[in-house]
N, C-alpha and C. Protein backbone atom coordinates (compact mmCIF):
# COMPACT_ATOMS: atom_id res chain seq x y z
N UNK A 1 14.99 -7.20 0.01
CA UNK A 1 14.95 -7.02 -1.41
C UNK A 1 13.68 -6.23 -1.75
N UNK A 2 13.85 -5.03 -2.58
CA UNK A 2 12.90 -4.40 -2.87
C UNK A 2 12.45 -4.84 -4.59
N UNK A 3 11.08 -5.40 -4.92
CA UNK A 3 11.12 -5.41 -6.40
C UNK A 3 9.59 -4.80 -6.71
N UNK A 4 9.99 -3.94 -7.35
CA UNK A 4 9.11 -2.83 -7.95
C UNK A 4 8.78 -3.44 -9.45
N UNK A 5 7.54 -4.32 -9.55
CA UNK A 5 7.23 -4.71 -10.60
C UNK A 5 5.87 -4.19 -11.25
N UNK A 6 5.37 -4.79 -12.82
CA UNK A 6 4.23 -4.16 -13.34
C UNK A 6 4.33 -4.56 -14.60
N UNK A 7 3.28 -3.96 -15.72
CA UNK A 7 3.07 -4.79 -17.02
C UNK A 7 1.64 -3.79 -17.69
N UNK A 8 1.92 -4.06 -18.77
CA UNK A 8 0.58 -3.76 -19.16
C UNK A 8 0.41 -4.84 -20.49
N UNK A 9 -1.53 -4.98 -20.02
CA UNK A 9 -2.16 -5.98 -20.75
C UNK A 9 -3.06 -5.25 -21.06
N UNK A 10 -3.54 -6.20 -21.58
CA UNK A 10 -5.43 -6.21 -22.43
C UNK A 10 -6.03 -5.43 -21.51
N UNK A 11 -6.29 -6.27 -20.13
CA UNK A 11 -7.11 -5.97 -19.37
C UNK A 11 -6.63 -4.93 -18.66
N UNK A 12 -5.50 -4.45 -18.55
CA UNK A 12 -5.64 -3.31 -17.79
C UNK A 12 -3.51 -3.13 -17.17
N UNK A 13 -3.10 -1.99 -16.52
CA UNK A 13 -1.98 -1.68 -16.49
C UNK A 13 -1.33 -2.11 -14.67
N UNK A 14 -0.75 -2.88 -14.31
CA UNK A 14 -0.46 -3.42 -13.15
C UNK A 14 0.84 -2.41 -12.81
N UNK A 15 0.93 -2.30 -11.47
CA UNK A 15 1.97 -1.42 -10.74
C UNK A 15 1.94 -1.84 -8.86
N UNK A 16 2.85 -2.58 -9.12
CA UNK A 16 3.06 -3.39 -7.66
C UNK A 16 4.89 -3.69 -7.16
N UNK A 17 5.11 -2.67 -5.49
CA UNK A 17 6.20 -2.93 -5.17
C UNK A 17 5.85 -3.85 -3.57
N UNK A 18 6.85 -4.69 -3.70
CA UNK A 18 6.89 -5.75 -1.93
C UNK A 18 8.45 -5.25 -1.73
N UNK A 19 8.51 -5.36 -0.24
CA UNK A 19 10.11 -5.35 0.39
C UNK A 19 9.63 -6.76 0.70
N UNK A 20 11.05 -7.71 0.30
CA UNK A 20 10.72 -8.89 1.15
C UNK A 20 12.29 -9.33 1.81
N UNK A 21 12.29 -9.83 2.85
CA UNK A 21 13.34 -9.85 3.51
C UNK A 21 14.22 -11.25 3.24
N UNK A 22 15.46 -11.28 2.95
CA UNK A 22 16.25 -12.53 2.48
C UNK A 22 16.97 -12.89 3.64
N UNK A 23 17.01 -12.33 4.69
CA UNK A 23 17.48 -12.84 5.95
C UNK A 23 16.69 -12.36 7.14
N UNK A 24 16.50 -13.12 8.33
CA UNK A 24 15.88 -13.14 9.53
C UNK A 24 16.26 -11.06 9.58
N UNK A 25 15.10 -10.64 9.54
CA UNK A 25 15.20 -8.96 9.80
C UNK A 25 15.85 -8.58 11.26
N UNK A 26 16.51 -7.34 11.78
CA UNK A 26 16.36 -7.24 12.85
C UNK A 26 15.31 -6.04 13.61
N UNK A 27 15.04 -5.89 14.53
CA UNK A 27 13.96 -5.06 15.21
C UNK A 27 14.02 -4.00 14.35
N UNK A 28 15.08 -3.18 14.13
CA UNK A 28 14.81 -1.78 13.61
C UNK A 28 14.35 -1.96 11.93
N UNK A 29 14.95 -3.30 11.14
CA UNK A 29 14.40 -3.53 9.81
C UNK A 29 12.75 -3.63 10.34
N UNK A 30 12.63 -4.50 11.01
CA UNK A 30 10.91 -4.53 11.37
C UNK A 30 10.42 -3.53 11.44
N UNK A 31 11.10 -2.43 12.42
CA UNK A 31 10.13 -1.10 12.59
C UNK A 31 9.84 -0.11 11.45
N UNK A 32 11.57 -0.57 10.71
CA UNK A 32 11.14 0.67 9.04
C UNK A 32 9.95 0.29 8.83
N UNK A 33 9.81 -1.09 8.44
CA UNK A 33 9.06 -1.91 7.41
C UNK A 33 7.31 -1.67 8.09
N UNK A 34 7.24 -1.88 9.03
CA UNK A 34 6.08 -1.34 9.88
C UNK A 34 5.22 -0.29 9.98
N UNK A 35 6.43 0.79 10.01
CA UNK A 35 5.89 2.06 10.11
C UNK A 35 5.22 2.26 8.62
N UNK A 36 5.82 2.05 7.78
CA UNK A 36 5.68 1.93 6.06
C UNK A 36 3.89 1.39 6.16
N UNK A 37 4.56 -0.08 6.73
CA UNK A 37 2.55 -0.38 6.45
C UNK A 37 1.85 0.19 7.30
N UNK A 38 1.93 0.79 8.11
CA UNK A 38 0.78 1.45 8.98
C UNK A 38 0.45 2.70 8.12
N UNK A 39 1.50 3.39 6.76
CA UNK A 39 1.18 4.57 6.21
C UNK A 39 0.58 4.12 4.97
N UNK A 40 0.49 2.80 4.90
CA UNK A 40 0.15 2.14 3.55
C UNK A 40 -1.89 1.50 4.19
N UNK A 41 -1.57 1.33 5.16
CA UNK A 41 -3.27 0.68 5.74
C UNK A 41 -3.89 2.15 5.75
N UNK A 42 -3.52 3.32 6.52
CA UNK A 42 -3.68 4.39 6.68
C UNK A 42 -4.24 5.19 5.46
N UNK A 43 -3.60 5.22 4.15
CA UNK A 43 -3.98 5.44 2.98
C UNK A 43 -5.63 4.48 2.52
N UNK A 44 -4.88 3.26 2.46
CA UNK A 44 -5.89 2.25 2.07
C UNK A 44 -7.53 2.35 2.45
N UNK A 45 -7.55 2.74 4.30
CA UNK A 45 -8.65 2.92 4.97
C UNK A 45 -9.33 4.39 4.84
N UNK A 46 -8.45 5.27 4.18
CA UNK A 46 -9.29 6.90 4.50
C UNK A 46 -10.21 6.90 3.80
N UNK A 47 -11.01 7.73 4.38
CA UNK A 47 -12.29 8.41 3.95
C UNK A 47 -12.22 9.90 3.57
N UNK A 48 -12.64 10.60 2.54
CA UNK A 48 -12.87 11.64 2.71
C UNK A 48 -13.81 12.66 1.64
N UNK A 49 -14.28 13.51 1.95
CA UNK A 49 -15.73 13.97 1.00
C UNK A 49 -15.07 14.05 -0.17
N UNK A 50 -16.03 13.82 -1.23
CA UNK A 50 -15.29 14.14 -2.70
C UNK A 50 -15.09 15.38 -2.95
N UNK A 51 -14.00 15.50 -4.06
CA UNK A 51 -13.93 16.64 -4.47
C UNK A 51 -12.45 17.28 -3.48
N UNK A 52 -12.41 16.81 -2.17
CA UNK A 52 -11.28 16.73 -1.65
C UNK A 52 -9.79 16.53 -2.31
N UNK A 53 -8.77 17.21 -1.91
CA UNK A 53 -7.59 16.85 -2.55
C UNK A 53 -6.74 16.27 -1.62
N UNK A 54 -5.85 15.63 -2.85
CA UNK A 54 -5.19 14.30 -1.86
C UNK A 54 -4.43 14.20 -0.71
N UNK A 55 -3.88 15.56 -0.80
CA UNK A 55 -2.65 16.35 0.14
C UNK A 55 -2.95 15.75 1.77
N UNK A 56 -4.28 15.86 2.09
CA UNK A 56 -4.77 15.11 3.10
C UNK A 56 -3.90 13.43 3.34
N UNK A 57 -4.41 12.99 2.26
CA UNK A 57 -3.94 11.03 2.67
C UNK A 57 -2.84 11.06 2.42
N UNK A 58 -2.11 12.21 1.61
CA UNK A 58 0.01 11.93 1.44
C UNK A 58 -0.08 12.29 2.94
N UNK A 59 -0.57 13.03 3.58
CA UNK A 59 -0.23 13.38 5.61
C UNK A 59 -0.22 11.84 6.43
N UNK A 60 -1.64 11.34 5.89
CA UNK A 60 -1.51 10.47 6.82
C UNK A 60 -0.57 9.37 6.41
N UNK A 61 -0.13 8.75 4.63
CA UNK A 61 0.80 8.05 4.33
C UNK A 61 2.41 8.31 5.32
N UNK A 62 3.02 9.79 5.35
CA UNK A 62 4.05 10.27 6.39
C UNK A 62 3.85 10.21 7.76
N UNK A 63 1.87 10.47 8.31
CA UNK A 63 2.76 10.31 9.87
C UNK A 63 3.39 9.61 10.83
N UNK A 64 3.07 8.21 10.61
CA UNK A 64 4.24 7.64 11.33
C UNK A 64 5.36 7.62 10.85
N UNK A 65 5.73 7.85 9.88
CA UNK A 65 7.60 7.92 9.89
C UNK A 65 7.69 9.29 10.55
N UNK A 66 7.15 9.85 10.51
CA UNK A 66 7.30 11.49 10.84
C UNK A 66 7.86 10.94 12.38
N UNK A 67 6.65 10.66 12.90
CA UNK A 67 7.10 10.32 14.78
C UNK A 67 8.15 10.05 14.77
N UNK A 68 8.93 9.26 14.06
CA UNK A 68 10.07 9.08 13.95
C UNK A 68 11.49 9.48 13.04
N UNK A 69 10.90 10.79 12.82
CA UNK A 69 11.88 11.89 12.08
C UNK A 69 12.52 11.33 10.65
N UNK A 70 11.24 10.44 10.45
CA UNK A 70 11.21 9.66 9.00
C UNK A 70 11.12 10.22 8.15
N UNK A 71 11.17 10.42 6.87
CA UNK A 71 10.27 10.58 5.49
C UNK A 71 10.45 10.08 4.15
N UNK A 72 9.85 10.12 3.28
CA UNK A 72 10.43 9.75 1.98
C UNK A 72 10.13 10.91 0.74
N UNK A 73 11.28 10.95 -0.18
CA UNK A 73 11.02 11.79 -1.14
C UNK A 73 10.78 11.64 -2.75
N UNK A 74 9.53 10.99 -2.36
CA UNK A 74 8.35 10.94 -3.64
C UNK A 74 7.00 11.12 -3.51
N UNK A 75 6.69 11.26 -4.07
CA UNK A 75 4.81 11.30 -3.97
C UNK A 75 4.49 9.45 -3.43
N UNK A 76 2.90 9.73 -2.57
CA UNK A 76 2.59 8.59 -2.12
C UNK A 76 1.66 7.71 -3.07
N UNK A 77 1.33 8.21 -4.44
CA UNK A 77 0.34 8.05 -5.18
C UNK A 77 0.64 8.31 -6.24
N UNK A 78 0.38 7.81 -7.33
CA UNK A 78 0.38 8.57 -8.88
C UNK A 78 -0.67 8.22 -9.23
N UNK A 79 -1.58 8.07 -10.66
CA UNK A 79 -2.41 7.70 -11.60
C UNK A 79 -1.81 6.46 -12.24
N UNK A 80 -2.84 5.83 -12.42
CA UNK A 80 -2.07 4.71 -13.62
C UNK A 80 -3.00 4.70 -14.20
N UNK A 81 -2.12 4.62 -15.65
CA UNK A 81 -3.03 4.93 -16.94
C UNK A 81 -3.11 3.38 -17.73
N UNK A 82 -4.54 3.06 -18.59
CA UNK A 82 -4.71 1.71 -19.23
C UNK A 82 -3.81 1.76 -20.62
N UNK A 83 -3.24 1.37 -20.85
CA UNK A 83 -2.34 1.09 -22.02
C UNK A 83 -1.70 2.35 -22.58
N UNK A 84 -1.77 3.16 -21.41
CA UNK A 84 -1.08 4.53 -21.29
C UNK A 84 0.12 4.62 -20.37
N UNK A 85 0.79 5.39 -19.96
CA UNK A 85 2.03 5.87 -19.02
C UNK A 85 1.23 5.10 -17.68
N UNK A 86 2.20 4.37 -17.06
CA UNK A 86 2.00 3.92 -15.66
C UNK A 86 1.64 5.32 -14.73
N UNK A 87 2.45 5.79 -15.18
CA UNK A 87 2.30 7.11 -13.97
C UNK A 87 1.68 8.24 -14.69
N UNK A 88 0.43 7.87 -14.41
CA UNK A 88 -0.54 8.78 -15.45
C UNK A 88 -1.28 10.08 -14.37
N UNK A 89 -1.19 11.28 -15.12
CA UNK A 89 -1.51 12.58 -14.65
C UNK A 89 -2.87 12.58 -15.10
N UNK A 90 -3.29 13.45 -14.69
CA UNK A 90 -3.17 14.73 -13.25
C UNK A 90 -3.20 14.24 -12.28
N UNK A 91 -4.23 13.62 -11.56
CA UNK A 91 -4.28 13.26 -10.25
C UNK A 91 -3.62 12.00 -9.68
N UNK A 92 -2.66 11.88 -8.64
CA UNK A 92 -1.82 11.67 -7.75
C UNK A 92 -2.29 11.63 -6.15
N UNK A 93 -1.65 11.33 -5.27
CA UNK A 93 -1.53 11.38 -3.49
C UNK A 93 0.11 12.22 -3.37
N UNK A 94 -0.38 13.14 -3.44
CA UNK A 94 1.12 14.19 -3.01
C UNK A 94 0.78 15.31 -2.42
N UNK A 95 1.77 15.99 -1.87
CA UNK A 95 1.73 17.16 -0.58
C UNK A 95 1.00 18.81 -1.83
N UNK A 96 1.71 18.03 -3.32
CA UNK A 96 1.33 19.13 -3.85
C UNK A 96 0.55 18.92 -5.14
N UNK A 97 -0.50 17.85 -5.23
CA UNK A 97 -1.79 17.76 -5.83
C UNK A 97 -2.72 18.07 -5.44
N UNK A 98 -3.46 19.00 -6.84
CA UNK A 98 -4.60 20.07 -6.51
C UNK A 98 -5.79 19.29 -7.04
N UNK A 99 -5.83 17.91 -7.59
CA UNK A 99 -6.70 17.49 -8.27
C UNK A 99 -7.51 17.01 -7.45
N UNK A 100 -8.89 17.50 -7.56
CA UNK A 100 -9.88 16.52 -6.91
C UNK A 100 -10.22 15.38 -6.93
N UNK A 101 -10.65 14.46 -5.92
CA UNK A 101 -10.45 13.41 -6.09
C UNK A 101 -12.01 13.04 -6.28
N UNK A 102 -12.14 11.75 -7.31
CA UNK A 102 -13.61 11.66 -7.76
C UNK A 102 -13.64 10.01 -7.93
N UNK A 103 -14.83 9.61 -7.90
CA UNK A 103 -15.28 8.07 -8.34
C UNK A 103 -14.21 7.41 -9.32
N UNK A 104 -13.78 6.30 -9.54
CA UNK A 104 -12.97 5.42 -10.72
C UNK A 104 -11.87 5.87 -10.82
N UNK A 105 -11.04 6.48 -10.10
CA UNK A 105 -9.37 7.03 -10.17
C UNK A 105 -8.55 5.83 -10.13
N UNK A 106 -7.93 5.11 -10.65
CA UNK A 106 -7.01 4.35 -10.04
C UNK A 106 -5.60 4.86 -10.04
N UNK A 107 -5.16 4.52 -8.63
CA UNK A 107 -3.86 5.02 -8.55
C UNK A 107 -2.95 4.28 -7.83
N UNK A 108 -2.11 4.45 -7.39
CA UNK A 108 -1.16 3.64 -6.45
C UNK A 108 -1.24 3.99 -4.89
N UNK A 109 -0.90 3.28 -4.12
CA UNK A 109 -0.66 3.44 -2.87
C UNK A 109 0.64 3.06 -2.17
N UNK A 110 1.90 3.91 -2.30
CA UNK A 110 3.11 3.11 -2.45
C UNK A 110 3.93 4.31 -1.29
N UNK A 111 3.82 4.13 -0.04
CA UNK A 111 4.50 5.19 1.08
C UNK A 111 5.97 4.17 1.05
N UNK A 112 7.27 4.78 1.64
CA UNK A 112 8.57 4.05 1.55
C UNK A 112 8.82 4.99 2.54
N UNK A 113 10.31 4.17 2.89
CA UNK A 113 11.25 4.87 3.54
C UNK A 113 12.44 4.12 3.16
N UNK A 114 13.95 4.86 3.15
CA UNK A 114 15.06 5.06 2.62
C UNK A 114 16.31 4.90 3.27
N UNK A 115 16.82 4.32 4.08
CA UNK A 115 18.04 4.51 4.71
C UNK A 115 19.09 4.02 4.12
N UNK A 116 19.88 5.32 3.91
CA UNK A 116 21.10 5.12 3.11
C UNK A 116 22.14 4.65 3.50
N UNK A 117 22.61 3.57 2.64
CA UNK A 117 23.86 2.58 2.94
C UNK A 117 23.22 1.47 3.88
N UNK A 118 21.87 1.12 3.94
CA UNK A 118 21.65 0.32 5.09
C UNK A 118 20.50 -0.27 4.45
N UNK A 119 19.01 0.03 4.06
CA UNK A 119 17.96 -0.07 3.27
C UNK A 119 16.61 0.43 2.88
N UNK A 120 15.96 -0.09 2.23
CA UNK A 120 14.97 0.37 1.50
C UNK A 120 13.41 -0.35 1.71
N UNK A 121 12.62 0.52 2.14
CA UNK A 121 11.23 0.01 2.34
C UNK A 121 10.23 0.28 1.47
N UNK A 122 9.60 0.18 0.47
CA UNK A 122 8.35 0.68 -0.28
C UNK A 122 7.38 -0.75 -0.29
N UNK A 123 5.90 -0.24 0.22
CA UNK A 123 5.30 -1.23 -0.30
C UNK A 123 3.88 -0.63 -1.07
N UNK A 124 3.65 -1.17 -2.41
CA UNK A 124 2.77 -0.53 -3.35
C UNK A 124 1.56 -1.44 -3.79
N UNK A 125 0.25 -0.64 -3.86
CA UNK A 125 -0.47 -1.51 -4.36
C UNK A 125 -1.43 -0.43 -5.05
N UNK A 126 -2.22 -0.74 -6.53
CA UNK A 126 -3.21 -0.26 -6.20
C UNK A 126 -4.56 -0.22 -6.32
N UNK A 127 -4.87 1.32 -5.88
CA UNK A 127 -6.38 1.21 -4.96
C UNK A 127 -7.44 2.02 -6.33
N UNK A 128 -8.49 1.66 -6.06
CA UNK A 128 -9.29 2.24 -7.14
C UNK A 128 -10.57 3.39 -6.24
N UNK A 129 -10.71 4.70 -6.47
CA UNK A 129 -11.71 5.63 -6.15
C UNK A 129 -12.93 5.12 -5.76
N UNK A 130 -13.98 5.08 -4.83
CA UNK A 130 -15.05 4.48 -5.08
C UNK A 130 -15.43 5.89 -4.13
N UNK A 131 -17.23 5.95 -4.72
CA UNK A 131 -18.18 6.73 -3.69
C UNK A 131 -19.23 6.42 -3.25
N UNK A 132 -19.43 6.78 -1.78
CA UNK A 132 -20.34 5.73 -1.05
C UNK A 132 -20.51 7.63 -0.12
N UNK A 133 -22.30 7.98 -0.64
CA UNK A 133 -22.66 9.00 0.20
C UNK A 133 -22.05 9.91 0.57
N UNK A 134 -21.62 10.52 -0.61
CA UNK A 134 -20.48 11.78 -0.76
C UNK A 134 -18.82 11.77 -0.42
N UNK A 135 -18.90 10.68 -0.10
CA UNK A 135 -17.48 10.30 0.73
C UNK A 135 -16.34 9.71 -0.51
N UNK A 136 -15.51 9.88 -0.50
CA UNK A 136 -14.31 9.24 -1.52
C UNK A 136 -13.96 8.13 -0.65
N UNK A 137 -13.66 6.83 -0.99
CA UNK A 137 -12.35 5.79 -0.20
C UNK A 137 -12.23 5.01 -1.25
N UNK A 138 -11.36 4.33 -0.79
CA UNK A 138 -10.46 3.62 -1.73
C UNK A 138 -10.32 1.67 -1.55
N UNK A 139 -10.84 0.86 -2.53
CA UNK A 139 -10.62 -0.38 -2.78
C UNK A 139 -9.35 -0.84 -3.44
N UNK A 140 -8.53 -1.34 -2.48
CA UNK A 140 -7.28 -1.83 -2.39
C UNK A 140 -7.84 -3.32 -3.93
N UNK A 141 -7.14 -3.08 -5.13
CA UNK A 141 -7.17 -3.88 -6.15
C UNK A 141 -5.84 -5.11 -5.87
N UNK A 142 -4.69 -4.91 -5.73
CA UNK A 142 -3.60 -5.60 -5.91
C UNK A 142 -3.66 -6.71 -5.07
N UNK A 143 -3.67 -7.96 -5.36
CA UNK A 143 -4.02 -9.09 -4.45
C UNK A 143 -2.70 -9.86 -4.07
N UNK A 144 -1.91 -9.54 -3.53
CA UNK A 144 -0.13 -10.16 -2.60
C UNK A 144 0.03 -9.91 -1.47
N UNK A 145 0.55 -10.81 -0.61
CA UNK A 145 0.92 -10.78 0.61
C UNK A 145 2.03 -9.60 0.65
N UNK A 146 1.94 -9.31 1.90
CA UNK A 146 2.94 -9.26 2.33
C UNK A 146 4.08 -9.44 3.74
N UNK A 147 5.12 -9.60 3.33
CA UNK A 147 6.34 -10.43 3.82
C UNK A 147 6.18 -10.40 5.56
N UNK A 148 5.51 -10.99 6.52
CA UNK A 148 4.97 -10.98 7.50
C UNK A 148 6.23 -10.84 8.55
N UNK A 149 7.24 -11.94 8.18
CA UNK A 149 8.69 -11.62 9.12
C UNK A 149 9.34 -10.17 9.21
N UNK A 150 9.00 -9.28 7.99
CA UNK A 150 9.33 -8.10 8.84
C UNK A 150 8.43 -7.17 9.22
N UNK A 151 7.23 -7.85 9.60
CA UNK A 151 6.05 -6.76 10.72
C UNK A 151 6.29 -7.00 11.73
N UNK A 152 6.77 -5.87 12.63
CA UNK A 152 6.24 -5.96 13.92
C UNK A 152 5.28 -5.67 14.59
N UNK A 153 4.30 -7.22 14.78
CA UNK A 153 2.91 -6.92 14.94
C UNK A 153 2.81 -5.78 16.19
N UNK A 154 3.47 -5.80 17.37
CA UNK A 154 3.15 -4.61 18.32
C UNK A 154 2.90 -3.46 18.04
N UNK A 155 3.44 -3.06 16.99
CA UNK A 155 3.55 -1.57 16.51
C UNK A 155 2.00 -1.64 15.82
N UNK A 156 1.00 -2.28 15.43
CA UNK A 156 0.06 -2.57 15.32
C UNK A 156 -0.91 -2.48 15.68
N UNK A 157 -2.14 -1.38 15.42
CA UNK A 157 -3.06 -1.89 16.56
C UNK A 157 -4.08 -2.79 15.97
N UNK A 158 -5.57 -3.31 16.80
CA UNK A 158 -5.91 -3.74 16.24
C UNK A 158 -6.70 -3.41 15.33
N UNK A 159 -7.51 -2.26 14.61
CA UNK A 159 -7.75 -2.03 13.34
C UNK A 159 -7.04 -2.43 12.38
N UNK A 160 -6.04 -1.96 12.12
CA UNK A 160 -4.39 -2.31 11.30
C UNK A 160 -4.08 -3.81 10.97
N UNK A 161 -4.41 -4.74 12.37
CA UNK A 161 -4.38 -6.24 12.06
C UNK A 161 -5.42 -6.98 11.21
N UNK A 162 -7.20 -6.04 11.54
CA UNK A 162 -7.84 -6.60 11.12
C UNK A 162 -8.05 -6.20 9.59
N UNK A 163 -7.31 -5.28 9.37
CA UNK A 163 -7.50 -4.53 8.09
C UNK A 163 -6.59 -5.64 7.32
N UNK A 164 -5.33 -6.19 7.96
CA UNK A 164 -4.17 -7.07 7.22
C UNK A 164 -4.73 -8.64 6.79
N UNK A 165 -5.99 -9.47 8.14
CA UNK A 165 -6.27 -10.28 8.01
C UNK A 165 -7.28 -10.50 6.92
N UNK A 166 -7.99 -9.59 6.84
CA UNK A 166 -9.06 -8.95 5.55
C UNK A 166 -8.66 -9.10 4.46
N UNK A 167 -7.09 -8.90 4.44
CA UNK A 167 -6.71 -8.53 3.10
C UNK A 167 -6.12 -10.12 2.76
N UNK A 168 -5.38 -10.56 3.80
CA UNK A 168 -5.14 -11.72 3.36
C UNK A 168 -6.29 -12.45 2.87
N UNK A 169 -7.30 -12.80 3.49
CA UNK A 169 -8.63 -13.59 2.98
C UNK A 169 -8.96 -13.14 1.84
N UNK A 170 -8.67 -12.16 1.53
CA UNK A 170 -9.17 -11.78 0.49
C UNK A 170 -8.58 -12.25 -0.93
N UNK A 171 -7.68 -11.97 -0.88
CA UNK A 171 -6.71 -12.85 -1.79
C UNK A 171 -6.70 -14.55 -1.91
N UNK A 172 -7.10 -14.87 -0.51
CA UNK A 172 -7.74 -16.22 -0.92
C UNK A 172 -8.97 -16.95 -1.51
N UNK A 173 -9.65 -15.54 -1.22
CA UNK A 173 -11.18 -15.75 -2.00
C UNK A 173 -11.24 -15.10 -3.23
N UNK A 174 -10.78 -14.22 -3.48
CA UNK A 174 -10.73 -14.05 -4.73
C UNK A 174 -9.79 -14.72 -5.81
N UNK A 175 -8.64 -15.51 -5.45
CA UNK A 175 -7.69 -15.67 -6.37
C UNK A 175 -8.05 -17.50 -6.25
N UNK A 176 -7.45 -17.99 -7.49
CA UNK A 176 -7.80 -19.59 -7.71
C UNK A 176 -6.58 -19.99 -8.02
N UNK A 177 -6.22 -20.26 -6.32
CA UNK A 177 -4.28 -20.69 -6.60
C UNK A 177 -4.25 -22.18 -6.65
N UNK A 178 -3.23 -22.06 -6.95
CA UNK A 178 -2.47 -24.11 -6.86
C UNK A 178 -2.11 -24.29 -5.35
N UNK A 179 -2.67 -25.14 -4.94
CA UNK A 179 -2.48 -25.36 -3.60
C UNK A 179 -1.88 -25.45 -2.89
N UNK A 180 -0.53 -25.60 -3.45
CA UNK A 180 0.74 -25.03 -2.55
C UNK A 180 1.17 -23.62 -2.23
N UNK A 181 0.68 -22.46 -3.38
CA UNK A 181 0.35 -21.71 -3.46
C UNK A 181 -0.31 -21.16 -2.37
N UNK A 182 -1.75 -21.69 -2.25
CA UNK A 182 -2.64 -21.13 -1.56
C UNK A 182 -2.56 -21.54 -0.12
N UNK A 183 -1.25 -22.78 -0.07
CA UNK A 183 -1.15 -22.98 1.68
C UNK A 183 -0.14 -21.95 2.09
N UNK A 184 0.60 -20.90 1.19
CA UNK A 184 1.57 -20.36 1.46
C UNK A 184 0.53 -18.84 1.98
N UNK A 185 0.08 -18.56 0.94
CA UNK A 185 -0.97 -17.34 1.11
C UNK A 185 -1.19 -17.35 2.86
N UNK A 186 -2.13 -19.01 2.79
CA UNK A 186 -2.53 -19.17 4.02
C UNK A 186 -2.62 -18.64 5.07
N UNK A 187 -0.76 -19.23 5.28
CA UNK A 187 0.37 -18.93 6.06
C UNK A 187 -0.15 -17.06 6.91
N UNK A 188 -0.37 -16.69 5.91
CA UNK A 188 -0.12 -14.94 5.88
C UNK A 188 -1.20 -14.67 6.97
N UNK A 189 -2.79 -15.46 6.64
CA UNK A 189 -3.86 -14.87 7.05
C UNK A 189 -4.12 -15.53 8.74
N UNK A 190 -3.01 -16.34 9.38
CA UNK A 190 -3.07 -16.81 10.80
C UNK A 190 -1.86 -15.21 11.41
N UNK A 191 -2.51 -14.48 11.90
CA UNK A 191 -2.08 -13.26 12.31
C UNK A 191 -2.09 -13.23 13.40
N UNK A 192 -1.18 -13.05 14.51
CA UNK A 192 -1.33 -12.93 15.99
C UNK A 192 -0.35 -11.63 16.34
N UNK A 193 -1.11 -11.03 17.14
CA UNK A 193 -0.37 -9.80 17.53
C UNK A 193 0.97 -10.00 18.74
């Protein structure tokens, strides 16, 4: 099940998609779903000098589906705007954005893949611009698991795991769940390859 949700408030405009799986996945659902987050950590982790355009991190969002004669046809990124258009311009993560990328951008981080008559992978979160010594990267904002039964941790290395376990903790330290809640989170952040 793919649900592409979001809202806008007071505080600010939310834009968040999970695939989550309603039955035991099989290997090749795992590998869509995989390859997806390795183009979604891949985004999450780049670095690159400011002023740079994004065309760079939509490459690395595609190359692993690529290895696998993958792709998807949307942009990997948009803008999101505060009590404006979710998908707020100019600047984006696409093959054909010219906008430089600078401090406080928030945008999405949402790579997918598509197989028709069979299913659908997108997973979205997003990340906000930060600069640290001329360099652009990006702080992953959106605090949700995600659906661990269809990772296949092998396809994984370990950067990628530790980048996932990070994120889970993180969501536990930052968020003040109900405790059933937060034993479910838990669940997410015991990661074994």
């Amino acid at each position: 099940m793919l649900l592409d949700s979001g809202g806008q408030y007071k505080f600010g405009t939310t834009d968040i998609t999970r695939t989550l799986a309603k039955k035991q996945p099989t290997k090749q659902e795992q590998m869509y779903y995989t390859l997806v987050l390795k183009g979604h950590i891949a985004v999450a982790t780049a670095t690159l000098p400011k002023g740079s355009i994004s065309s760079t991190i939509d490459d690395l969002a595609r190359k692993f589906l690529k290895q696998h004669s993958l792709d998807y046809n949307h942009s990997t990124g948009h803008g999101i705007g505060y009590m404006l258009s979710v998908h707020e311009g100019p600047v984006g993560i696409s093959k054909k954005n010219t906008v430089p990328l600078q401090a406080n951008i928030l945008l999405s981080n949402e790579p997918g893949v598509y197989i028709e008559g069979h299913m659908g992978v997108r997973i979205e979160n997003m990340i906000l611009t930060e600069e640290t010594n001329g360099l652009i990267g990006f702080n992953t904002i959106s605090l949700i698991p995600f659906d661990h039964q269809l990772i296949d941790f092998s396809l994984l290395t370990p950067e990628e795991i530790s980048w996932l376990k990070d994120y889970n903790e993180t969501i536990l330290d930052t968020l003040d769940l109900p405790s059933k809640v937060k034993d479910w989170v838990d669940s997410f952040t015991d990661i074994t390859s």
